[in-house]
Protein backbone atom coordinates (compact mmCIF):
# COMPACT_ATOMS: atom_id res chain seq x y z
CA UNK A 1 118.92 84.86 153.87
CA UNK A 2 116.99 85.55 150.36
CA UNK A 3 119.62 86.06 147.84
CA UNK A 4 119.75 88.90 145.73
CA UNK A 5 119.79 89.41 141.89
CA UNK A 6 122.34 91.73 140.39
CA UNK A 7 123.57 92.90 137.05
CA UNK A 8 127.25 92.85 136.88
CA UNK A 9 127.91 93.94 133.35
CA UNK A 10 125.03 95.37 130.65
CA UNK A 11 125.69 95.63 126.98
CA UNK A 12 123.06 98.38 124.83
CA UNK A 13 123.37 98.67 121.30
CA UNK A 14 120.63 100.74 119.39
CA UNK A 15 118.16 101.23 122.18
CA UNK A 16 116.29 104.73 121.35
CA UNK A 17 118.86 107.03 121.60
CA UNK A 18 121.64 104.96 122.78
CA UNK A 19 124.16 103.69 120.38
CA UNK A 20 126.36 102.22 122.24
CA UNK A 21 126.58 101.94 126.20
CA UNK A 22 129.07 99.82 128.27
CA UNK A 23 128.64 99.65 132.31
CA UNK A 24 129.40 97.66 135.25
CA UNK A 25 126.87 98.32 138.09
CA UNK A 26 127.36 98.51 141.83
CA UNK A 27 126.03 95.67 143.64
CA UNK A 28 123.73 98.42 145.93
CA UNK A 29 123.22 101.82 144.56
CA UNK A 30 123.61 103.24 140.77
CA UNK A 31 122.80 106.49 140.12
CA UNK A 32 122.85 107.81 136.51
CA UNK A 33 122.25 111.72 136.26
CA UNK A 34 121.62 114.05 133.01
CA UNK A 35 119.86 116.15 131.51
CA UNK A 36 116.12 115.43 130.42
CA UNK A 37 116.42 113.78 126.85
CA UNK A 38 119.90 112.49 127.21
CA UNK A 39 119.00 108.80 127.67
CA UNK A 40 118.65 108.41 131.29
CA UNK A 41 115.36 106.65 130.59
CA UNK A 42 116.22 104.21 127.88
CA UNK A 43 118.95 102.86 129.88
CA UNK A 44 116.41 101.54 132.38
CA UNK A 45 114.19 100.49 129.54
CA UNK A 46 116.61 98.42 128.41
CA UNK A 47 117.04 97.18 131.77
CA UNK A 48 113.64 96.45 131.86
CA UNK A 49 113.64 94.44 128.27
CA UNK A 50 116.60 92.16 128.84
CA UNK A 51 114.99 91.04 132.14
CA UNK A 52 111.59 90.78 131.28
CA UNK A 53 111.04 90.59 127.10
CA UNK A 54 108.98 93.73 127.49
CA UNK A 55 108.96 97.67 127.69
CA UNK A 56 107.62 99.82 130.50
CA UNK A 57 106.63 102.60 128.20
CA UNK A 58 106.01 101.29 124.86
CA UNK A 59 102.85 98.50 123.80
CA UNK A 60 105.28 96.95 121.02
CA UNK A 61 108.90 95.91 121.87
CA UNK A 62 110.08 97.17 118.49
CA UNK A 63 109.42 101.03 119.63
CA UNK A 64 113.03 100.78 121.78
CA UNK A 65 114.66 100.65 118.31
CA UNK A 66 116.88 103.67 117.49
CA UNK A 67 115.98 104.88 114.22
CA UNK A 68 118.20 103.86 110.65
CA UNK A 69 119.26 100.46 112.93
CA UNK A 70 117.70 96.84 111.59
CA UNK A 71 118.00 95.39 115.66
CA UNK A 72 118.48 96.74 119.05
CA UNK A 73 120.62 94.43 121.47
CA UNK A 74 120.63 94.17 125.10
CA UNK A 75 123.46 91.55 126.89
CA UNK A 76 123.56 91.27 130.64
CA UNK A 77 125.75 89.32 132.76
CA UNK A 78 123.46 88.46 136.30
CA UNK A 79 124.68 87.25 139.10
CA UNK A 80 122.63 85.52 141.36
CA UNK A 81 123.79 84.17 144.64
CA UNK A 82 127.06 82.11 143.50
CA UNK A 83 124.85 81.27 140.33
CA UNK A 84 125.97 83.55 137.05
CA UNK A 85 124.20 83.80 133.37
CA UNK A 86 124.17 85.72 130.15
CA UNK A 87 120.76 87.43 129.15
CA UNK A 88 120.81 88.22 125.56
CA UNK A 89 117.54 90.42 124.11
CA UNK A 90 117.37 90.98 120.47
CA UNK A 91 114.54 93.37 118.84
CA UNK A 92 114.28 93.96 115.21
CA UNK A 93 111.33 94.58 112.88
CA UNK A 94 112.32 91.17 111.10
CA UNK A 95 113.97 89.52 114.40
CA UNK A 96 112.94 88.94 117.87
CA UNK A 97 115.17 86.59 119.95
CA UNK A 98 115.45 85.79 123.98
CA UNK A 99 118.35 83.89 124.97
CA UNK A 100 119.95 82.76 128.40
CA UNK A 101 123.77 81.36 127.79
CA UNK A 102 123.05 81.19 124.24
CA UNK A 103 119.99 78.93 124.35
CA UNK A 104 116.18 79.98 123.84
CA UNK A 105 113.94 78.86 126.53
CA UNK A 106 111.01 76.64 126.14
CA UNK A 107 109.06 79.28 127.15
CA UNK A 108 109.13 82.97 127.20
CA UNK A 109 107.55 83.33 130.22
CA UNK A 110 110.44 81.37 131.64
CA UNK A 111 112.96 83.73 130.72
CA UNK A 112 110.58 86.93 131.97
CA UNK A 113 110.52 85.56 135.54
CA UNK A 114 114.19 84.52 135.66
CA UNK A 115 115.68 88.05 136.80
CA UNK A 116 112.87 90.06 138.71
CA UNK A 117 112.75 93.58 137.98
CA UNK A 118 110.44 96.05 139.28
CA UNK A 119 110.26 99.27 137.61
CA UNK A 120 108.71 102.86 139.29
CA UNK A 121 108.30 105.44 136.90
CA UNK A 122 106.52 108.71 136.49
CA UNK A 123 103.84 106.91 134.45
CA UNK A 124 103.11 104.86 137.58
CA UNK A 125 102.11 108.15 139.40
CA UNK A 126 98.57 106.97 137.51
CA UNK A 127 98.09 103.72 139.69
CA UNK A 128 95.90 104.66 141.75
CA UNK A 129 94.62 107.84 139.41
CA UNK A 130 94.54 106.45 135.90
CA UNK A 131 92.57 103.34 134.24
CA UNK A 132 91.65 100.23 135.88
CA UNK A 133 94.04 98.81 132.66
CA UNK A 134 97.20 99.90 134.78
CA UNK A 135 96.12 98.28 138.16
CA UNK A 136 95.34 95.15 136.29
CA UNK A 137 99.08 95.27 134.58
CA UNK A 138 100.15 95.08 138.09
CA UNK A 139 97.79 92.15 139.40
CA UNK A 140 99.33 90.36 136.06
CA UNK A 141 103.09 90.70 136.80
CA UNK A 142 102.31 89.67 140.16
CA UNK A 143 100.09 87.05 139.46
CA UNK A 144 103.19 85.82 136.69
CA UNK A 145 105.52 84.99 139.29
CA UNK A 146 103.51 82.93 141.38
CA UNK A 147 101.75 81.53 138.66
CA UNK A 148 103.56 81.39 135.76
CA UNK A 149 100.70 79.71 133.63
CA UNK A 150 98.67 83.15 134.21
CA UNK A 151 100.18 84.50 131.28
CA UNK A 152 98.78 81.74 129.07
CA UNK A 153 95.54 81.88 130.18
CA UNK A 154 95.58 85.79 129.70
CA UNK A 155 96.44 85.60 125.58
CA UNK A 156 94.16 82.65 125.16
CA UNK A 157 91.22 84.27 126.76
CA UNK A 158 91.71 87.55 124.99
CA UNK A 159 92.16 85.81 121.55
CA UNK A 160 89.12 83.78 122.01
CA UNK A 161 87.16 86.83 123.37
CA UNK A 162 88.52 88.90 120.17
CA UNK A 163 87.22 85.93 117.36
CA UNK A 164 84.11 85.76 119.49
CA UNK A 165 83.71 89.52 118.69
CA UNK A 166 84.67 89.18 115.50
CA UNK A 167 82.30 86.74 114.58
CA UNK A 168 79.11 88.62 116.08
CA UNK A 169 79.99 91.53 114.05
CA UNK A 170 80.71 89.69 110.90
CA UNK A 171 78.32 87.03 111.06
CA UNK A 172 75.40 87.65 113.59
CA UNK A 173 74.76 86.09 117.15
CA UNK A 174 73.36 82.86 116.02
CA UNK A 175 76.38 81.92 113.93
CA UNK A 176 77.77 78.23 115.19
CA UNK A 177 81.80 79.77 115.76
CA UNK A 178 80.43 82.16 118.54
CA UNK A 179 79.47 79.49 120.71
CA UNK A 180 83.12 77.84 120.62
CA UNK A 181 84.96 80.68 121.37
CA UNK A 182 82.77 81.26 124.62
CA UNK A 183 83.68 78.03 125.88
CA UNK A 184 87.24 78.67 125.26
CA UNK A 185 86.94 82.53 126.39
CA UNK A 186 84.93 80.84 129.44
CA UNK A 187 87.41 78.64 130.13
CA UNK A 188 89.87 80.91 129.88
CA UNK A 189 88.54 83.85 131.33
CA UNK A 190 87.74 82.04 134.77
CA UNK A 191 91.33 80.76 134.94
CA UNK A 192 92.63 84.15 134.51
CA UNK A 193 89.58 85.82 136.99
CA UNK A 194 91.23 83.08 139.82
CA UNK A 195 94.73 83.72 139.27
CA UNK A 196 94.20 87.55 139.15
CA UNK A 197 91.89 86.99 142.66
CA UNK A 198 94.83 85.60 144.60
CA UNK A 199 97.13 88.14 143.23
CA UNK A 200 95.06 91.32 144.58
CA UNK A 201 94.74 89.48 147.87
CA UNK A 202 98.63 88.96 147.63
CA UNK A 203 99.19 92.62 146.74
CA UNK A 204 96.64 93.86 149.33
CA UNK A 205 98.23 91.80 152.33
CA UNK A 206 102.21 93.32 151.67
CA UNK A 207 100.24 96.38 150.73
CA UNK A 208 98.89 97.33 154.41
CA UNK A 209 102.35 97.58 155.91
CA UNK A 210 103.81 99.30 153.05
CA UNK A 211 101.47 102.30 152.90
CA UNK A 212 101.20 102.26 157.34
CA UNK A 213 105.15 102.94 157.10
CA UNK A 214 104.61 106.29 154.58
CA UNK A 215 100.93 107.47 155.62
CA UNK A 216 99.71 108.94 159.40
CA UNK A 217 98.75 106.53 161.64
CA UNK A 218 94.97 107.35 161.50
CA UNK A 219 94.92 106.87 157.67
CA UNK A 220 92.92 103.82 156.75
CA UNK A 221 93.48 102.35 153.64
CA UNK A 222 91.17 98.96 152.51
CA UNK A 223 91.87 97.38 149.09
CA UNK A 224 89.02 95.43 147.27
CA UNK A 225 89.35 93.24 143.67
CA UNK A 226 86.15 94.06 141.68
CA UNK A 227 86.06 91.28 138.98
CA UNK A 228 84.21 91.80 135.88
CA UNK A 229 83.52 88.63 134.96
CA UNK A 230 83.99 85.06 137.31
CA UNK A 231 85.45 81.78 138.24
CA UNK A 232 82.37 79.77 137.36
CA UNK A 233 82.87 78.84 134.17
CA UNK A 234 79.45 77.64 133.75
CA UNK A 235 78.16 81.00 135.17
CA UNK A 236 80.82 82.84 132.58
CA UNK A 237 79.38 80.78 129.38
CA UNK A 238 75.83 81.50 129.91
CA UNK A 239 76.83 85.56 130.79
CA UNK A 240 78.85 85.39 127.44
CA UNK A 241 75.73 83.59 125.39
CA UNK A 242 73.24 85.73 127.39
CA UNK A 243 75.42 89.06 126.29
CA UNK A 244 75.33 88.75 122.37
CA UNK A 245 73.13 91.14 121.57
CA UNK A 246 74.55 93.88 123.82
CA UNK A 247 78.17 93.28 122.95
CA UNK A 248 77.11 93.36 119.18
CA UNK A 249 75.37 96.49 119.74
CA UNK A 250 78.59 98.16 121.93
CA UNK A 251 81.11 96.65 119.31
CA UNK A 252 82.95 95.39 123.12
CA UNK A 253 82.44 92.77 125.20
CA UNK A 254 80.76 94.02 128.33
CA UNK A 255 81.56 90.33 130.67
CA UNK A 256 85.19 88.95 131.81
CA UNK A 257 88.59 89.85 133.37
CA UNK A 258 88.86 92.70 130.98
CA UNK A 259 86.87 94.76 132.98
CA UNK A 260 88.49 93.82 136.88
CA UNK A 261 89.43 96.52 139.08
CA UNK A 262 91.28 97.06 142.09
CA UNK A 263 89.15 99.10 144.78
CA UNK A 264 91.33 101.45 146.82
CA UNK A 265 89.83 103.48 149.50
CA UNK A 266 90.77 105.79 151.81
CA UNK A 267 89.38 105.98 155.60
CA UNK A 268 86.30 104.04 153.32
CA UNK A 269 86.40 106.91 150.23
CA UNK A 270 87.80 106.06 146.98
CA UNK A 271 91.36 107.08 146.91
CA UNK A 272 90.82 107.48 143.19
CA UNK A 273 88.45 110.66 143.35
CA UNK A 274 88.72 111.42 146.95
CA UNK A 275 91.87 111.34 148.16
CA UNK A 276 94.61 114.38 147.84
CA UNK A 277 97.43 114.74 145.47
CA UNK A 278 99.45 113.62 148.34
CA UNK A 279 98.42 110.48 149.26
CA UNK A 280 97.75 109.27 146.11
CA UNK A 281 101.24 109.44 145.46
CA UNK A 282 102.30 107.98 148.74
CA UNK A 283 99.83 104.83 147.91
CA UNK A 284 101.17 104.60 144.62
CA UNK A 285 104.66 104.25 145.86
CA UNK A 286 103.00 101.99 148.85
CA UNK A 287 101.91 99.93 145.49
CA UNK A 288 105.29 99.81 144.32
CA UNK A 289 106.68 98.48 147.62
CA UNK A 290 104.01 95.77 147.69
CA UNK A 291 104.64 94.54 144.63
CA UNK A 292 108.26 94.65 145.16
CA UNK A 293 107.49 92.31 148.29
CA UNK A 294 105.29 89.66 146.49
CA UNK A 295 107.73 89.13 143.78
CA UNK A 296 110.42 88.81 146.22
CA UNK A 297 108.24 86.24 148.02
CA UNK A 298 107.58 84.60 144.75
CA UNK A 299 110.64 84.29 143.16
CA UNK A 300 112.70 83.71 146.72
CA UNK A 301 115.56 86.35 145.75
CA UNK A 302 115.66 90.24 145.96
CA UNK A 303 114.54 91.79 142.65
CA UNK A 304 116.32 94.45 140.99
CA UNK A 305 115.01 97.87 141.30
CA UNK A 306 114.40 100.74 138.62
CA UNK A 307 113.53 103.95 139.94
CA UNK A 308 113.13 106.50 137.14
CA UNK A 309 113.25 110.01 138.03
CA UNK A 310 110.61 109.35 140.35
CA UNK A 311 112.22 112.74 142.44
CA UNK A 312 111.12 115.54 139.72
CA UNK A 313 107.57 113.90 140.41
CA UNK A 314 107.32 114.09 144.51
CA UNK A 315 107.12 116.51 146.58
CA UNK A 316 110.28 116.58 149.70
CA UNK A 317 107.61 114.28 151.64
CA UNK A 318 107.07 111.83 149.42
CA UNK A 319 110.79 112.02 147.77
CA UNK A 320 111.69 111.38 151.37
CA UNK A 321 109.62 108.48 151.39
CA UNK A 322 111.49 107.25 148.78
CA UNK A 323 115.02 107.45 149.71
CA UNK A 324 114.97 105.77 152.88
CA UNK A 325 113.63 102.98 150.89
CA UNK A 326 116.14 102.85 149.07
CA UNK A 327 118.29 102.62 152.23
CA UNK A 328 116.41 99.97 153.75
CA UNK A 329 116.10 97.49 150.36
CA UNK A 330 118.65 94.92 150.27
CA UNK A 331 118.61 93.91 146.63
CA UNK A 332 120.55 96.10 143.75
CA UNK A 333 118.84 99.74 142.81
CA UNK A 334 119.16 102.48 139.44
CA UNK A 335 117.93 105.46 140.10
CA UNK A 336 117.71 108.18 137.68
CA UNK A 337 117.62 111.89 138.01
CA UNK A 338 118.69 115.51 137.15
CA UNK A 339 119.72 116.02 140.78
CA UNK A 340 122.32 113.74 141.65
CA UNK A 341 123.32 115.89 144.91
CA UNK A 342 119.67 114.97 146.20
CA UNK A 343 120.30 111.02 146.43
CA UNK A 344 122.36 111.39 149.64
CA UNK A 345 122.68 107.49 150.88
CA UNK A 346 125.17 107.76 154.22
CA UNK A 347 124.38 104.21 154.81
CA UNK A 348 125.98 102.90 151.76
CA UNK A 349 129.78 102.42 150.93
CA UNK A 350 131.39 104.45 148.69
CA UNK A 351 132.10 100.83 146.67
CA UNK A 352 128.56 99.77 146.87
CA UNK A 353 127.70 103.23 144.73
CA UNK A 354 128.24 103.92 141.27
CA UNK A 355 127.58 107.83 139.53
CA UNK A 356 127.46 107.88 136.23
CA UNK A 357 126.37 110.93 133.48
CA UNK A 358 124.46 110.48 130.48
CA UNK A 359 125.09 112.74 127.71
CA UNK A 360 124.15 112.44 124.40
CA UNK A 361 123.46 109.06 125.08
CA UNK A 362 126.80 108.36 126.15
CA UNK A 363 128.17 107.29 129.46
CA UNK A 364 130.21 109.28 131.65
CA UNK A 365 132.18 107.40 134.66
């Protein structure tokens, strides 16, 4: 039986809004209510940032800051199978820290695979819709928990391809620097072009049975990774050299993983510009599901789940959709919403469910 990950106790100090917010989760089902702009949000955000060093909704970590404060702080106590440990998040303008019973890490990406998390938010509605930058997000945090080293090859390669750029435009094509960041950018690049290769095929395999549970039966859906650049790294080196001129002119490089997509099509059209309103949001929440299923895989224990007022976004099909997922998921789930009457859940236990109001950014029991 795969274990599951649960928060038992989570400590927010200066997160946005919230000052100060105490709570001890269910095991199964939390469900936080409020108005819109009462904090409902930042609570999963700092979820989100004590599990994973990162926000779901801001580029820069120091944006979950509550204005007039010099840190925000985010404890959690997580219990996994009989295993328990303290996750500490600090976030300052002056101090960033990551600790796990008191001790930093030796690496950070350590620490952002330790307690899986996977977020759905209204943002996410976009998967399928939006840029090709948000479907590569998701290859990444996929491709991070089955191969950690991922991340590393990600920052390198986008350093080396930013000095590479910087040194066209400062100092021409021919100068002797541009050639040494291709061959790391190269080397890089086709690391992070494998890694991200696996991932979509990992994503597309959980992704078939995910989206045949929501969609009709005669709905076809095949998934495709387009990769901008490759896993030669011979090949990527002589694209990079070869692409000087055309980068220099475009002030962008035009070659490499910066440019992958993920293909999704519908009965063989592109759900992107072809498919309805509908079942773009039923294969965005298929998306979800899949990559809820390869990081379960990955990490061999059922990740927490943050739904965030996904309800005010779906229709009663697709909301539908949604709650008897939630009944058939065996690891721990916060949900938040306006409606609170709307999250019936008859097959969980009145102990196994927690309500709670946010007002003001307080907590209500």
């Amino acid at each position: 039986m795969i274990p599951t990950v649960a928060l038992r106790r989570v400590s927010v100090r200066a997160v946005r809004n919230l000052a100060s917010v105490e709570l001890e989760p269910a095991p199964r089902l939390n469900v936080i209510s409020g108005d819109n702009g009462q904090g409902k949000t930042s609570l999963l955000e700092a979820i989100y940032l004590v599990a994973t060093t990162r926000s779901f909704r801001a580029e820069r970590t120091v944006e979950v800051l509550q204005t007039g404060r010099d840190r925000a702080t985010v404890i959690a106590l997580v219990a996994e199978g009989a295993q328990v440990r303290e996750q500490r998040a600090v976030v300052g303008p002056r101090v960033t820290s990551y600790l796990v019973d008191g001790q930093r890490p030796e690496r950070l990406v350590r620490f952002a695979t330790l307690t899986p998390v996977v977020v759905f938010h209204p943002g996410d509605l976009r998967l399928v819709t939006g840029p090709a930058a948000l479907r590569r997000t998701l290859l990444d945090r996929v491709a991070l928990f089955h191969e950690p080293t991922s991340g590393d090859h990600r920052r390198r390669y986008l350093h080396a391809l930013r000095e590479r750029q910087r040194a066209l435009e400062q100092r021409g094509p021919t100068a002797g620097d541009v050639s040494a960041y291709e061959d790391l950018a190269a080397t890089e690049g086709a690391l992070l072009a494998a890694a991200r290769a696996r991932a979509a095929s990992r994503l597309a395999e959980a992704l078939a049975p995910a989206f045949a549970r929501m969609a009709p039966q005669d709905l076809q859906l095949t998934t495709a990774y387009r990769p901008g650049g490759t896993t030669d790294v011979d090949q990527f080196r002589a694209t990079l050299a070869a692409r000087r001129a055309a980068d220099l002119r475009r002030r962008t490089p035009t070659y490499g993983p910066q440019r992958d997509d993920l293909d999704l099509a519908l009965d063989g059209r592109s759900a992107r510009t072809q498919a309805s309103q509908g079942q773009q949001r039923l294969l965005t929440l298929a998306l979800k599901l899949a990559e809820l299923a390869t990081v379960t895989a990955a990490r061999g224990a059922q990740p927490i789940l943050l739904l965030d007022d996904v309800s005010s976004e779906l229709d009663p099909t697709r909301t539908g959709a949604v709650y008897e997922f939630l009944r058939g998921t065996a690891g721990q789930v916060f949900v938040t919403t306006t409606r609170p009457e709307l999250f019936a859940t008859p097959g969980i236990t009145p102990s196994d469910r927690v309500d709670w109001r946010l007002r003001d950014g307080s907590l209500e029991g």
